[in-house]
C-alpha atoms as a PDB file:
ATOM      1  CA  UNK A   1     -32.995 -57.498  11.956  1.00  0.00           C
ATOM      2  CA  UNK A   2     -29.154 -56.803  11.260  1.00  0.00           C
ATOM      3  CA  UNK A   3     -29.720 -56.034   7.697  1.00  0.00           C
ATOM      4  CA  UNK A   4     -32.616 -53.836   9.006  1.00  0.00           C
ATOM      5  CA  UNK A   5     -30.927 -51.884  11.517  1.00  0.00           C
ATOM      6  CA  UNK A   6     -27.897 -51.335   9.347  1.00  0.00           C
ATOM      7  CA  UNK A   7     -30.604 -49.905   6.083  1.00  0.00           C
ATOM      8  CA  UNK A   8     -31.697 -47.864   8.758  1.00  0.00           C
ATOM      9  CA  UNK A   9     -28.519 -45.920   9.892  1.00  0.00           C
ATOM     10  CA  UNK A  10     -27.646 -45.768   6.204  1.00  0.00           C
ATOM     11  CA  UNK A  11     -30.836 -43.928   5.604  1.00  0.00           C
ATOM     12  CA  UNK A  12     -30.098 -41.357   8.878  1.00  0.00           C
ATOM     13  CA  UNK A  13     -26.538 -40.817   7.229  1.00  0.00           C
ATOM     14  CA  UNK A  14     -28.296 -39.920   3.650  1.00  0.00           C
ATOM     15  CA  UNK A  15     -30.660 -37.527   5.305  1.00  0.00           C
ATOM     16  CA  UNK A  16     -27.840 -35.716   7.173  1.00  0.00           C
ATOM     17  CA  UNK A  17     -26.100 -34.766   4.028  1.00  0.00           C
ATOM     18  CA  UNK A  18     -29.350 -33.210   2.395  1.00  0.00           C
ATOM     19  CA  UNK A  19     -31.976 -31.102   3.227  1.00  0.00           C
ATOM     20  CA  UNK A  20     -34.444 -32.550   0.832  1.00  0.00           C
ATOM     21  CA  UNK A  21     -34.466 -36.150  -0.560  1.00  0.00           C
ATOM     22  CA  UNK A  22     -36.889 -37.263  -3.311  1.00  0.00           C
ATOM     23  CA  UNK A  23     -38.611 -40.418  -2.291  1.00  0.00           C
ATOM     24  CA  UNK A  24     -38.044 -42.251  -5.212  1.00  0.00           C
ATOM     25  CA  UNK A  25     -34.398 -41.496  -5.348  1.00  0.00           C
ATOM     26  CA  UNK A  26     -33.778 -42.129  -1.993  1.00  0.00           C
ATOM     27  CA  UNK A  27     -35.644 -45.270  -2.082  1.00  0.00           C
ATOM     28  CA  UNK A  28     -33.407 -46.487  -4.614  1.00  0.00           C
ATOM     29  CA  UNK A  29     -30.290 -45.320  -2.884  1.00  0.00           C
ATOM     30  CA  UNK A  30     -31.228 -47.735  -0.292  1.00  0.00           C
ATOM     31  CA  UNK A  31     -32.247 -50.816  -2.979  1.00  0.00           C
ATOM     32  CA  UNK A  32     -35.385 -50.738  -1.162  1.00  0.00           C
ATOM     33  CA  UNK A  33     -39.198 -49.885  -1.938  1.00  0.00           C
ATOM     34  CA  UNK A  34     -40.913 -46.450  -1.078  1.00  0.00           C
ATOM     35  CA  UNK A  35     -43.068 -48.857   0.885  1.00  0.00           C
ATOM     36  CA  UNK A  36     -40.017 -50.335   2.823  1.00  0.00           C
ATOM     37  CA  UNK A  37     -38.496 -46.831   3.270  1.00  0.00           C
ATOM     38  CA  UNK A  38     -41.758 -46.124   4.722  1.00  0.00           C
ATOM     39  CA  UNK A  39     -41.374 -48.011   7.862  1.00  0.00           C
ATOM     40  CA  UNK A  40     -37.769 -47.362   8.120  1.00  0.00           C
ATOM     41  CA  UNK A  41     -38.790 -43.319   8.426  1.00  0.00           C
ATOM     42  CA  UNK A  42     -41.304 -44.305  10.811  1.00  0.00           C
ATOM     43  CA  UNK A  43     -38.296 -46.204  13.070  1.00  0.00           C
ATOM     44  CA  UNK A  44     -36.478 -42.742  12.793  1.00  0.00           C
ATOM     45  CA  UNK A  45     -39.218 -40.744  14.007  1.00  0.00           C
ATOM     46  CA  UNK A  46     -40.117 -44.017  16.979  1.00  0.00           C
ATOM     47  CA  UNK A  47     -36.036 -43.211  17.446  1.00  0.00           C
ATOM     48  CA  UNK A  48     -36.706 -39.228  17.888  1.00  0.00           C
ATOM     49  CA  UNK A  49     -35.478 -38.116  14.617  1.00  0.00           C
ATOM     50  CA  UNK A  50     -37.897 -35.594  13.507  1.00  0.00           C
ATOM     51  CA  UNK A  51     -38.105 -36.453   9.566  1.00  0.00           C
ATOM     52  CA  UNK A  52     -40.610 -34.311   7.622  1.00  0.00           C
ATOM     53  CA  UNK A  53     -42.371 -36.068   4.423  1.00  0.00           C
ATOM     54  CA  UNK A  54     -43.656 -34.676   1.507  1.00  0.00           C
ATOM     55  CA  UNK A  55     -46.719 -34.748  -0.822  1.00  0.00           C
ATOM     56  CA  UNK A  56     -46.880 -34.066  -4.413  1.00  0.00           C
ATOM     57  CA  UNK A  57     -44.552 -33.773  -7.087  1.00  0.00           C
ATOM     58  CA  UNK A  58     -42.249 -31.917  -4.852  1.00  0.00           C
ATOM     59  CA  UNK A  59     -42.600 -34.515  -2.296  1.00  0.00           C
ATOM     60  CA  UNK A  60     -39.874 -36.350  -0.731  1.00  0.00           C
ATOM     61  CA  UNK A  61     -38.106 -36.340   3.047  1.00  0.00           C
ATOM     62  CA  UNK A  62     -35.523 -34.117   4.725  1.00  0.00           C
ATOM     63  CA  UNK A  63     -34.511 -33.850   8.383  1.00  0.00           C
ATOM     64  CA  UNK A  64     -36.515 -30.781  10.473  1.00  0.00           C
ATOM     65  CA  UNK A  65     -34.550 -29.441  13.150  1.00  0.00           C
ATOM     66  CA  UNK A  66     -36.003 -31.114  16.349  1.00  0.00           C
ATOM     67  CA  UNK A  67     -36.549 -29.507  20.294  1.00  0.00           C
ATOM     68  CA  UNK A  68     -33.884 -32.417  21.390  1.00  0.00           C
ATOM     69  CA  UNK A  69     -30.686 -32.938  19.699  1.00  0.00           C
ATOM     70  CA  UNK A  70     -30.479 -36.527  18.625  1.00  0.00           C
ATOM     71  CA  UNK A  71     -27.594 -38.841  18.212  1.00  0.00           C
ATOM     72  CA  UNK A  72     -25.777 -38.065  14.966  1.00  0.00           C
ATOM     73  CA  UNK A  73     -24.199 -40.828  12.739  1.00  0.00           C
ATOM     74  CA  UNK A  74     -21.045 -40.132  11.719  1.00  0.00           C
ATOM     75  CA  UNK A  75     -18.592 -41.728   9.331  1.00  0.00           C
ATOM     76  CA  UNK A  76     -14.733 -41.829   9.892  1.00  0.00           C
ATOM     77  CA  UNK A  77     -13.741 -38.480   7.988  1.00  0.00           C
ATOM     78  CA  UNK A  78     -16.323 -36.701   9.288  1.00  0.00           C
ATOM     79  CA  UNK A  79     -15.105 -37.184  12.474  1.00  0.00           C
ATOM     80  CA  UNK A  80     -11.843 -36.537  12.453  1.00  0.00           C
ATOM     81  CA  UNK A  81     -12.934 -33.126  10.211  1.00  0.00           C
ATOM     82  CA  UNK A  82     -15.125 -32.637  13.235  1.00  0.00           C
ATOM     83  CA  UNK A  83     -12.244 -32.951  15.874  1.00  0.00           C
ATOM     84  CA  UNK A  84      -9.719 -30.562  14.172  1.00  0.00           C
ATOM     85  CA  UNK A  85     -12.639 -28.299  13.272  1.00  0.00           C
ATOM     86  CA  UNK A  86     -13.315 -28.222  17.401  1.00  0.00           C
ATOM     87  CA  UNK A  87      -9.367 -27.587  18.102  1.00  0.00           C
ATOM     88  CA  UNK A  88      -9.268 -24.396  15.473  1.00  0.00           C
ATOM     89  CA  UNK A  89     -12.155 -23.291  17.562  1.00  0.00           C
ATOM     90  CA  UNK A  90     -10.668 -23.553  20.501  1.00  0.00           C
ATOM     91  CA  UNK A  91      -7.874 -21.141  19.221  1.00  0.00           C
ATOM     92  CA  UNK A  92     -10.507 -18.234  19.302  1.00  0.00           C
ATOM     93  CA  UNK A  93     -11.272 -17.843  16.018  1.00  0.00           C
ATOM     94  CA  UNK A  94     -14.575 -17.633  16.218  1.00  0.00           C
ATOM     95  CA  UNK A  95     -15.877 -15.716  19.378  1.00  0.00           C
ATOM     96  CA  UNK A  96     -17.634 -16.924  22.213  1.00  0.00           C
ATOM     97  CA  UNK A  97     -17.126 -20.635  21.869  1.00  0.00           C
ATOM     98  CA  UNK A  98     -13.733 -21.612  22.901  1.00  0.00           C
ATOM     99  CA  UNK A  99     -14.369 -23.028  26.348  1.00  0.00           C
ATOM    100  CA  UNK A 100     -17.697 -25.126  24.523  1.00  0.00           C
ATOM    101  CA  UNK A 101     -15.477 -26.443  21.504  1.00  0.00           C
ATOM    102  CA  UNK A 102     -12.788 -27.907  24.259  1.00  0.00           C
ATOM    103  CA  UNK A 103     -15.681 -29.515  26.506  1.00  0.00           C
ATOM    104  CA  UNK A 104     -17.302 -30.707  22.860  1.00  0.00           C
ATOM    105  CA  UNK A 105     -13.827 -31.552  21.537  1.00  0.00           C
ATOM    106  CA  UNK A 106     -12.941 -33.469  25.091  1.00  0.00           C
ATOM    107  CA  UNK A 107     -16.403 -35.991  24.571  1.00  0.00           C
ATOM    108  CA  UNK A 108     -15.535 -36.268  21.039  1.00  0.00           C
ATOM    109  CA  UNK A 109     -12.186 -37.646  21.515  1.00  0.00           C
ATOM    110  CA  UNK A 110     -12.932 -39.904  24.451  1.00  0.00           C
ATOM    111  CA  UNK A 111     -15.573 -41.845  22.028  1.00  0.00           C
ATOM    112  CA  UNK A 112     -13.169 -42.318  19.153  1.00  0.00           C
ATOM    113  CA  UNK A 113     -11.528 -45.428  18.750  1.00  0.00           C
ATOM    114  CA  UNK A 114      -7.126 -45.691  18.448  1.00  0.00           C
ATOM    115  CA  UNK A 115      -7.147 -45.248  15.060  1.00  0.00           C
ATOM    116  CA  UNK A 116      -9.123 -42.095  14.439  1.00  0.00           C
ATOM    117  CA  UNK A 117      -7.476 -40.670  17.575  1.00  0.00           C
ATOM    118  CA  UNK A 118      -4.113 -41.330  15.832  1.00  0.00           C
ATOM    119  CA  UNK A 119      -5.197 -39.461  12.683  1.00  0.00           C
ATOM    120  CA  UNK A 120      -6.146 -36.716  14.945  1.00  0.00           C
ATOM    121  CA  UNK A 121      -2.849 -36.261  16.404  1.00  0.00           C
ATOM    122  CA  UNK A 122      -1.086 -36.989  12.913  1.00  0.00           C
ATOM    123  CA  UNK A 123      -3.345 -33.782  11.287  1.00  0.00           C
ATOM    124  CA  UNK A 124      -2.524 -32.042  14.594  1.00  0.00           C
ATOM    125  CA  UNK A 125       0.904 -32.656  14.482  1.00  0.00           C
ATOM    126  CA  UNK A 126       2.105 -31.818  10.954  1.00  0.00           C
ATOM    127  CA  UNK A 127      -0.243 -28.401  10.684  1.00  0.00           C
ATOM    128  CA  UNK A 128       0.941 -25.262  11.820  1.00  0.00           C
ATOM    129  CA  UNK A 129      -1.246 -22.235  12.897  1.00  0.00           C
ATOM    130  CA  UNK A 130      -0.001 -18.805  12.856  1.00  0.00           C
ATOM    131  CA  UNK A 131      -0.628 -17.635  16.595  1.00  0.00           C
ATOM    132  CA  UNK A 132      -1.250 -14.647  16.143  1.00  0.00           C
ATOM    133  CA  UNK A 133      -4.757 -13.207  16.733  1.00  0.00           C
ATOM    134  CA  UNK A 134      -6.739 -12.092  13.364  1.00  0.00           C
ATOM    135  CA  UNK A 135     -10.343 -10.697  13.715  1.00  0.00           C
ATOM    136  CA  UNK A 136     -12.934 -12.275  15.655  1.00  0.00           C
ATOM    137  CA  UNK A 137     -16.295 -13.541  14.327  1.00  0.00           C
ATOM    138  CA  UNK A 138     -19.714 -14.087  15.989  1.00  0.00           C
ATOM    139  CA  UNK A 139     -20.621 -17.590  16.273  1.00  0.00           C
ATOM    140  CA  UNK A 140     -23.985 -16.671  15.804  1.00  0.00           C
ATOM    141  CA  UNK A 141     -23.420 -14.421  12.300  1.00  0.00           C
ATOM    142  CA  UNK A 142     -21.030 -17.024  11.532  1.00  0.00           C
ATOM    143  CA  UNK A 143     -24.110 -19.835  11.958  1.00  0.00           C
ATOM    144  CA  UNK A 144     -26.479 -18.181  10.259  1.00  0.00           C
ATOM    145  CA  UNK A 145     -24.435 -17.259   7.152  1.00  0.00           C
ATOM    146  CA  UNK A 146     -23.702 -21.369   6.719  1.00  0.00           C
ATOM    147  CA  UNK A 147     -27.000 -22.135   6.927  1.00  0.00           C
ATOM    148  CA  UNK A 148     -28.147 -19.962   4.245  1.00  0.00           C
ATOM    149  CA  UNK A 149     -25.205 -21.101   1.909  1.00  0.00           C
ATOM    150  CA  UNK A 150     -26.189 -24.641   2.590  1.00  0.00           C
ATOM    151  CA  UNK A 151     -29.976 -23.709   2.097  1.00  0.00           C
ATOM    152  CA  UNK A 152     -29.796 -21.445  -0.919  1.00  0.00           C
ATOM    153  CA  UNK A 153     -31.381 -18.584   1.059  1.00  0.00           C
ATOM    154  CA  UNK A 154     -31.063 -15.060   0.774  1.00  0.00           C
ATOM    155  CA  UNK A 155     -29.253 -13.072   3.449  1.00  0.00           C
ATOM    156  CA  UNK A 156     -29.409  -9.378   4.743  1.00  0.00           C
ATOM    157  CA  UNK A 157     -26.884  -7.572   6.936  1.00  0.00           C
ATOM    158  CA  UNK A 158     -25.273  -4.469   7.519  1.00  0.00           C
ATOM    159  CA  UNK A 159     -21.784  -4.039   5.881  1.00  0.00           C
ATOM    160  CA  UNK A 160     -19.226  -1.767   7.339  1.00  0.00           C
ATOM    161  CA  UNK A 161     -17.489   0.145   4.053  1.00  0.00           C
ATOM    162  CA  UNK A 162     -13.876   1.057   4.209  1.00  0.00           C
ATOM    163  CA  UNK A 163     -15.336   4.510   4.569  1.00  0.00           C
ATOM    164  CA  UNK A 164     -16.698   3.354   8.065  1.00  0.00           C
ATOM    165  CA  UNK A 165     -20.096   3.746   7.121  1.00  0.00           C
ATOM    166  CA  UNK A 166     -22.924   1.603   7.116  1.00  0.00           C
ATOM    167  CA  UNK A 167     -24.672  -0.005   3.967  1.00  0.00           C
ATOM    168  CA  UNK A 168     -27.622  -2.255   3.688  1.00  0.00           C
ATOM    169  CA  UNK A 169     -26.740  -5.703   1.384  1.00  0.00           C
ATOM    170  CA  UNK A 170     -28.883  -8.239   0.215  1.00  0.00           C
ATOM    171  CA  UNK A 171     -27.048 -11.159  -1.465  1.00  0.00           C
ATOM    172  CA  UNK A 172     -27.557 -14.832  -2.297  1.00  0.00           C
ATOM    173  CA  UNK A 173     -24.481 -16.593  -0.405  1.00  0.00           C
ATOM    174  CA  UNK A 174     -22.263 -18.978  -1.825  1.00  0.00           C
ATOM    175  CA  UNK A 175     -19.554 -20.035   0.309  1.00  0.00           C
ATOM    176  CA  UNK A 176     -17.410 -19.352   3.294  1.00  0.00           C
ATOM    177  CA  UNK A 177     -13.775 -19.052   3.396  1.00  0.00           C
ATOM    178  CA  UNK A 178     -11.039 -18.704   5.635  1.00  0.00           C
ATOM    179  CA  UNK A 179      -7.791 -16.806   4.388  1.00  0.00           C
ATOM    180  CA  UNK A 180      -5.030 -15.243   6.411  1.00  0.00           C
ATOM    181  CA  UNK A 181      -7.320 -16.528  10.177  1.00  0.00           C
ATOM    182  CA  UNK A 182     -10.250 -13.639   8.425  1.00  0.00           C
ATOM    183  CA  UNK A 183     -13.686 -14.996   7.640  1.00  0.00           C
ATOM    184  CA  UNK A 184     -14.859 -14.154   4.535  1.00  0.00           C
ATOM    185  CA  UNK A 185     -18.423 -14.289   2.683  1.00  0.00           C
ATOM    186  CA  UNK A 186     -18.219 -15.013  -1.468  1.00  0.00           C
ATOM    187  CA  UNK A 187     -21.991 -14.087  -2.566  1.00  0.00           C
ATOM    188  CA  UNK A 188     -24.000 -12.226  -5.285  1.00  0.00           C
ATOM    189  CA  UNK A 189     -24.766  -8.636  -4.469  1.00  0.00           C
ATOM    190  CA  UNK A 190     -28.658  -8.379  -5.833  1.00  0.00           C
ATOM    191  CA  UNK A 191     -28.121  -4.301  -5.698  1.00  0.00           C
ATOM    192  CA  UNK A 192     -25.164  -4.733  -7.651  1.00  0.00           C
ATOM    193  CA  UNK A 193     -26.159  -7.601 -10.305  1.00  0.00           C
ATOM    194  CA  UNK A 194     -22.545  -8.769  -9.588  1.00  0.00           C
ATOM    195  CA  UNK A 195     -19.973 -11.310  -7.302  1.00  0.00           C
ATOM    196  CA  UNK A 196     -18.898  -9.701  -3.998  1.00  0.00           C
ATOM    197  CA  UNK A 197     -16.562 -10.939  -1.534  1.00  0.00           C
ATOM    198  CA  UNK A 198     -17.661  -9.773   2.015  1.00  0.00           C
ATOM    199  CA  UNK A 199     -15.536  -9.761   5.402  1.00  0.00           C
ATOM    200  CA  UNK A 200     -17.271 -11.145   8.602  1.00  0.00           C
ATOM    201  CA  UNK A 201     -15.204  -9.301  10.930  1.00  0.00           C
ATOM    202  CA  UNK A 202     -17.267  -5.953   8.908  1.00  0.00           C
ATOM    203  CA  UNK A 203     -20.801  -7.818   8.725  1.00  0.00           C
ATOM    204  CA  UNK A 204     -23.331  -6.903  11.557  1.00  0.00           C
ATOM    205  CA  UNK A 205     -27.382  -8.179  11.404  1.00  0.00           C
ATOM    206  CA  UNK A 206     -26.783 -11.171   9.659  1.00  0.00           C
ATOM    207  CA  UNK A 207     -30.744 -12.428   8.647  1.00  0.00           C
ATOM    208  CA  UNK A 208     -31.821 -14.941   6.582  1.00  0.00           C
ATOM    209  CA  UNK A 209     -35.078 -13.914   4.507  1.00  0.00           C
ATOM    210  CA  UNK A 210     -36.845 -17.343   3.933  1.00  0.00           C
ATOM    211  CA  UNK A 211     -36.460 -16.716   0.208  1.00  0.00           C
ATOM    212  CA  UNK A 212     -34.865 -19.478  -1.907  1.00  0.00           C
ATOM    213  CA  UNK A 213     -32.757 -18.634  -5.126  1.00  0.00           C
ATOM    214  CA  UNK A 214     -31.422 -20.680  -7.648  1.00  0.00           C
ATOM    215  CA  UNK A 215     -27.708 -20.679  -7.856  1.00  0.00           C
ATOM    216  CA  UNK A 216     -25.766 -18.950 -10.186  1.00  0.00           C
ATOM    217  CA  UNK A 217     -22.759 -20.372 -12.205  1.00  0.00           C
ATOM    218  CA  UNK A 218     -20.247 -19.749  -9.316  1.00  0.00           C
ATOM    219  CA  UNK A 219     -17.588 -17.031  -9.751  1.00  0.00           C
ATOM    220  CA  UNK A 220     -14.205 -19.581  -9.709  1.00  0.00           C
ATOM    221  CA  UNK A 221     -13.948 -23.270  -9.150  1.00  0.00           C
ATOM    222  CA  UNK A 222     -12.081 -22.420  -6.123  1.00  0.00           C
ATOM    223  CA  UNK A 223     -13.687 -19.755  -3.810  1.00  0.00           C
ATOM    224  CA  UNK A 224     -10.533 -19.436  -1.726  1.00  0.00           C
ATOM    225  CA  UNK A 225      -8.691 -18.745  -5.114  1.00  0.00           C
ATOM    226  CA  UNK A 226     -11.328 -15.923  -5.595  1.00  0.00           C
ATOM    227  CA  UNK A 227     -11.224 -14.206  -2.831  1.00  0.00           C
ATOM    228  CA  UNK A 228      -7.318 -14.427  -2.662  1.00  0.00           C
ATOM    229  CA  UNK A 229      -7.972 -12.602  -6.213  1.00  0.00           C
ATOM    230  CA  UNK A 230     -10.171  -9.900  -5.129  1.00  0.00           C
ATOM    231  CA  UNK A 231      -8.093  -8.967  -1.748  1.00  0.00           C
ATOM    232  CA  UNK A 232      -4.803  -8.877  -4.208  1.00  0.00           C
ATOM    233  CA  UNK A 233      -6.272  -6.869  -6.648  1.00  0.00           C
ATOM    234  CA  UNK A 234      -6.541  -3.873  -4.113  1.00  0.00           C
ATOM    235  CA  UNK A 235      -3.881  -2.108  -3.506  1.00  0.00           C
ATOM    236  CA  UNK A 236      -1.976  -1.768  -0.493  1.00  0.00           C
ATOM    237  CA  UNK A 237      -0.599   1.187   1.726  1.00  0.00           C
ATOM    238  CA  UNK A 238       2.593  -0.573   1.900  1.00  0.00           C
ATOM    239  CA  UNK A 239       5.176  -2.885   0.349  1.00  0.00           C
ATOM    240  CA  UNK A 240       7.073  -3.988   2.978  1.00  0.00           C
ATOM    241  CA  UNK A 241      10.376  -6.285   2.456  1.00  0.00           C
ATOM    242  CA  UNK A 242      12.549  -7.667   5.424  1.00  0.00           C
ATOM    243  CA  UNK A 243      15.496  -9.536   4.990  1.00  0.00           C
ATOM    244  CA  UNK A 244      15.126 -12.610   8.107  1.00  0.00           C
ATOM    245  CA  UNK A 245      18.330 -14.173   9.124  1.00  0.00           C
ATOM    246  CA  UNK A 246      16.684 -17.795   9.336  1.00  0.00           C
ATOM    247  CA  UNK A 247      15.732 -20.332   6.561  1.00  0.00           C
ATOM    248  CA  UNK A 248      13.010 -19.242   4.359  1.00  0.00           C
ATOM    249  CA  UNK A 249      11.448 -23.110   5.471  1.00  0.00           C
ATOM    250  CA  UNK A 250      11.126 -21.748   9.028  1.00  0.00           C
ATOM    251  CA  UNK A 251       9.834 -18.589   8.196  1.00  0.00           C
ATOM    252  CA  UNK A 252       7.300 -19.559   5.527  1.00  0.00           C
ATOM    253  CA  UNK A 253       5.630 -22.338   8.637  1.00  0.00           C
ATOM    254  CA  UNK A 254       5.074 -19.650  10.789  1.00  0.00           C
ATOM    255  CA  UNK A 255       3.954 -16.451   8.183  1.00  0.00           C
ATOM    256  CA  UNK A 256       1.773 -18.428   5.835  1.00  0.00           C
ATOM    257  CA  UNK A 257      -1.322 -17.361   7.590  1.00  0.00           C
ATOM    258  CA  UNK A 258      -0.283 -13.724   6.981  1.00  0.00           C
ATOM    259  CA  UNK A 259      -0.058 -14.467   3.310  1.00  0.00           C
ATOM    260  CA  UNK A 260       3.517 -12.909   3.095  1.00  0.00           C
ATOM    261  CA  UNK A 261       5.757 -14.149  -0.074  1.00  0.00           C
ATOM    262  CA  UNK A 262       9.265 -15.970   1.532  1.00  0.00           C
ATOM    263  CA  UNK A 263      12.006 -15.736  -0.805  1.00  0.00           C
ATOM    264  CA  UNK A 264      14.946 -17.992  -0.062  1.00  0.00           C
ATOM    265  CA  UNK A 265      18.254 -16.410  -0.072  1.00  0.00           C
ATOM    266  CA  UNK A 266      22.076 -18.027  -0.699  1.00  0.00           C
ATOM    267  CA  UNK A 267      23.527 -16.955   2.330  1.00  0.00           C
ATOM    268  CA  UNK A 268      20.887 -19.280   4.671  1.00  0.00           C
ATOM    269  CA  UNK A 269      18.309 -15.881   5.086  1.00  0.00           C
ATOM    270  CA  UNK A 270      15.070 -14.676   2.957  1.00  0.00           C
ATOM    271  CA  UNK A 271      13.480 -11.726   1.973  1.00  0.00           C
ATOM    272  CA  UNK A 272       9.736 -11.766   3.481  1.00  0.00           C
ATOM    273  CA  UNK A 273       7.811  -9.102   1.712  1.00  0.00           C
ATOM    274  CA  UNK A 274       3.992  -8.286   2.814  1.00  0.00           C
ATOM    275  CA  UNK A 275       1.618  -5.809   1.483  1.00  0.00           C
ATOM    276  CA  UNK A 276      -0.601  -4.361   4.041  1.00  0.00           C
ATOM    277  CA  UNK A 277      -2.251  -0.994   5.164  1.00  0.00           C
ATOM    278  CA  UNK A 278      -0.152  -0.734   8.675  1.00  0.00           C
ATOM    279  CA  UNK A 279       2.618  -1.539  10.237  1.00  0.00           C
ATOM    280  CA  UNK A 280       0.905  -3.170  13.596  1.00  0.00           C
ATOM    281  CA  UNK A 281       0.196  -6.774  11.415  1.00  0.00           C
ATOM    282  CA  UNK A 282       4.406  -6.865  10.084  1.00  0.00           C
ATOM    283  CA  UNK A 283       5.189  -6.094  13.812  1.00  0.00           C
ATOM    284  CA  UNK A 284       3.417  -9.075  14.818  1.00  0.00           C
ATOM    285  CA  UNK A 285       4.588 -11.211  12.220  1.00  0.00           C
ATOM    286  CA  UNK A 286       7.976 -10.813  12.460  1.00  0.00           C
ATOM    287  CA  UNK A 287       7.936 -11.103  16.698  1.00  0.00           C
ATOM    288  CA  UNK A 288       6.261 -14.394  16.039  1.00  0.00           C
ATOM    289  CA  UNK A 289       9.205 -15.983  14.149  1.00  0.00           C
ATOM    290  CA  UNK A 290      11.481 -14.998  16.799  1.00  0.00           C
ATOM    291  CA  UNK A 291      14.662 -14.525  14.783  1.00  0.00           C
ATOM    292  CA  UNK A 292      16.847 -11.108  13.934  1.00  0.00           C
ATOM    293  CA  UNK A 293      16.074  -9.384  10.587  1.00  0.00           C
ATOM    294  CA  UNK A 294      16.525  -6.137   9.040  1.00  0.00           C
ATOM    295  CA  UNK A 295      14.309  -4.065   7.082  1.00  0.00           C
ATOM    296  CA  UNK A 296      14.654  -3.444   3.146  1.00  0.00           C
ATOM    297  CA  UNK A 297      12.157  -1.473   2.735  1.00  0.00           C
ATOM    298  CA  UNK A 298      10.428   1.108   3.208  1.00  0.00           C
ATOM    299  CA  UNK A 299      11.944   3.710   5.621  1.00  0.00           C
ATOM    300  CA  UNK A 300       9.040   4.596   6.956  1.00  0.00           C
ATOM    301  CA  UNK A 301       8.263   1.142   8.330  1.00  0.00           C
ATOM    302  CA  UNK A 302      12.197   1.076   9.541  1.00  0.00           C
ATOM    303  CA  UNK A 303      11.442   4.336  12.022  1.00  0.00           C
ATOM    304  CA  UNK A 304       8.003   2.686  12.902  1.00  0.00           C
ATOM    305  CA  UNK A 305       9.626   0.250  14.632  1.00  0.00           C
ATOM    306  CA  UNK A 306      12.334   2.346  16.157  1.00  0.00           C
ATOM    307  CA  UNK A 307      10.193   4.263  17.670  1.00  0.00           C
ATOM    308  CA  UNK A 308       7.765   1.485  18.911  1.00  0.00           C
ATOM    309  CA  UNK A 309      10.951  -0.232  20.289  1.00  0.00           C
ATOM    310  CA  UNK A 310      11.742   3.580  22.425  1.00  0.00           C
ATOM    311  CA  UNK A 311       8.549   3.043  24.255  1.00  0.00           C
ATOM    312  CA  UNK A 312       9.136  -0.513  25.071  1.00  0.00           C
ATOM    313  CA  UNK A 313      12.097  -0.180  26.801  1.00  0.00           C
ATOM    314  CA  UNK A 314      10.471   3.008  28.529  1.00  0.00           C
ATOM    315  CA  UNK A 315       7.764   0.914  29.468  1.00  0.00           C
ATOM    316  CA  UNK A 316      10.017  -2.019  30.431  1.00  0.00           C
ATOM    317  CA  UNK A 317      12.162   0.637  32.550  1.00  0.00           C
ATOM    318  CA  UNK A 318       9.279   2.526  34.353  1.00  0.00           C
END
């Protein structure tokens, strides 16, 4: 009955990292028959797992999405990825499900045993994450957009052109990445016949079509590495450098969300230089480091913050 039970919650862990498992090959996964594996999807669905089987050549297993949400099996990393994932949530990075991802977060930690709770703390510990607010994303855009680049399905939405105007897309997705606290989708524009990187925070009407593609020879091994190349490759408004009187160690732990480049000076300081289209992001940056600096370059950005820093003290003397 041991060995049974145990095949059994081996087989519920294989069908949570697939959505389609041919029988054969998941029979011999488990170094069982098809007729043993059988039964054991029969004690899933006696369990409440709603497992959907397949005839034909085609045929095979995958897990349906069910009206009750049934225990999940979970191994050691994906738990602790689950944890931290629930405490960057919790930040408000993605909108509307802060106060769920500390209740979820609160159950999650309570059930884990000293040692993953330790690795927890270690991960929380040694990362640091710029606090400073970036755009906001719909949980439910951000959902759906997953799903389809787990399920190879094609996507429409509205995009949001640096023009402010509206434009229809249809792409196959590919992945999601996070850069600088921005979502970003990496898919292939159909209407363009070419690899597009898309920001969330611009993305409105997020569908997914039903249709299934095949997926393309992806654009980079790294998708973070590609979108870093496509946002560097267009120009920005302004090259701004500021020369921080702290360590460039302590400056590069707090602005390495904002992608800024820290270089490390002789004297104890740095130069932090940032490309962007404004000066509200620097302004931001450089209050969150809390230390004195003064600005390189350009001029413009120098009377920016003169200016801002008149109507703060009006505003702190009124």
């Amino acid at each position: 009955m041991a060995n049974t039970s145990a095949r059994t919650l081996r087989l519920l862990s294989l069908l949570q990292t697939h959505r389609h498992w041919p029988g054969g090959e998941l029979a011999d996964r488990l170094g069982v028959s098809e007729r043993t594996l059988r039964r054991d999807i029969d004690r899933l669905r006696e369990l409440g797992y709603p497992v959907h089987s397949g005839r034909g050549l085609a045929g095979g297993y995958r897990l349906r999405s069910g009206t009750a949400m049934p225990p999940l099996l979970l191994d050691d990393d994906e738990a602790v990825a689950i944890a931290v994932g629930l405490r960057t949530a919790a930040d408000g990075t993605v909108e509307g499900i802060e106060e769920t991802s500390l209740q979820v977060l609160a159950k999650v930690i309570q059930v884990m045993p000293p040692r993953l709770r330790r690795r927890v703390d270690a991960l929380r510990a040694s990362t640091v994450v710029s606090p400073l607010d970036g755009p906001r994303t719909d949980a439910t855009t951000l959902t759906v957009i997953a799903q389809a680049c787990r399920d190879d399905e094609r996507l429409t939405f509205t995009y949001t052109l640096s023009s402010g105007e509206p434009a229809g897309r249809r792409v196959e997705p590919y992945r999601l990445v996070m850069l600088r606290r921005r979502w970003y989708l990496v898919a292939w524009d159909l209407d363009r016949a070419d690899w597009r990187v898309f920001r969330l925070d611009r993305l409105t009407g997020a569908a997914a079509t039903g249709a299934r593609f095949r997926r393309r020879e992806p654009p980079a091994a790294d998708a973070a590495v590609f979108v870093q190349d496509r946002i560097g490759s267009r120009p920005a408004r302004w090259d701004v450098t500021v020369r921080m009187h702290a360590a460039a160690v302590v400056v590069e732990a707090i602005t390495a969300a904002a992608g800024g480049r820290v270089e490390p000076g002789d004297d104890g300081s740095c130069l932090l230089r940032l490309q962007v289209d404004d000066f509200d992001w620097p302004v931001l940056i450089l209050a969150a480091t809390g230390a004195d600096f003064d600005v390189v370059h350009p001029p413009e950005f120098h009377r920016y913050l003169r200016e801002l820093g008149e109507r703060l003290l009006r505003a702190g003397s009124a």
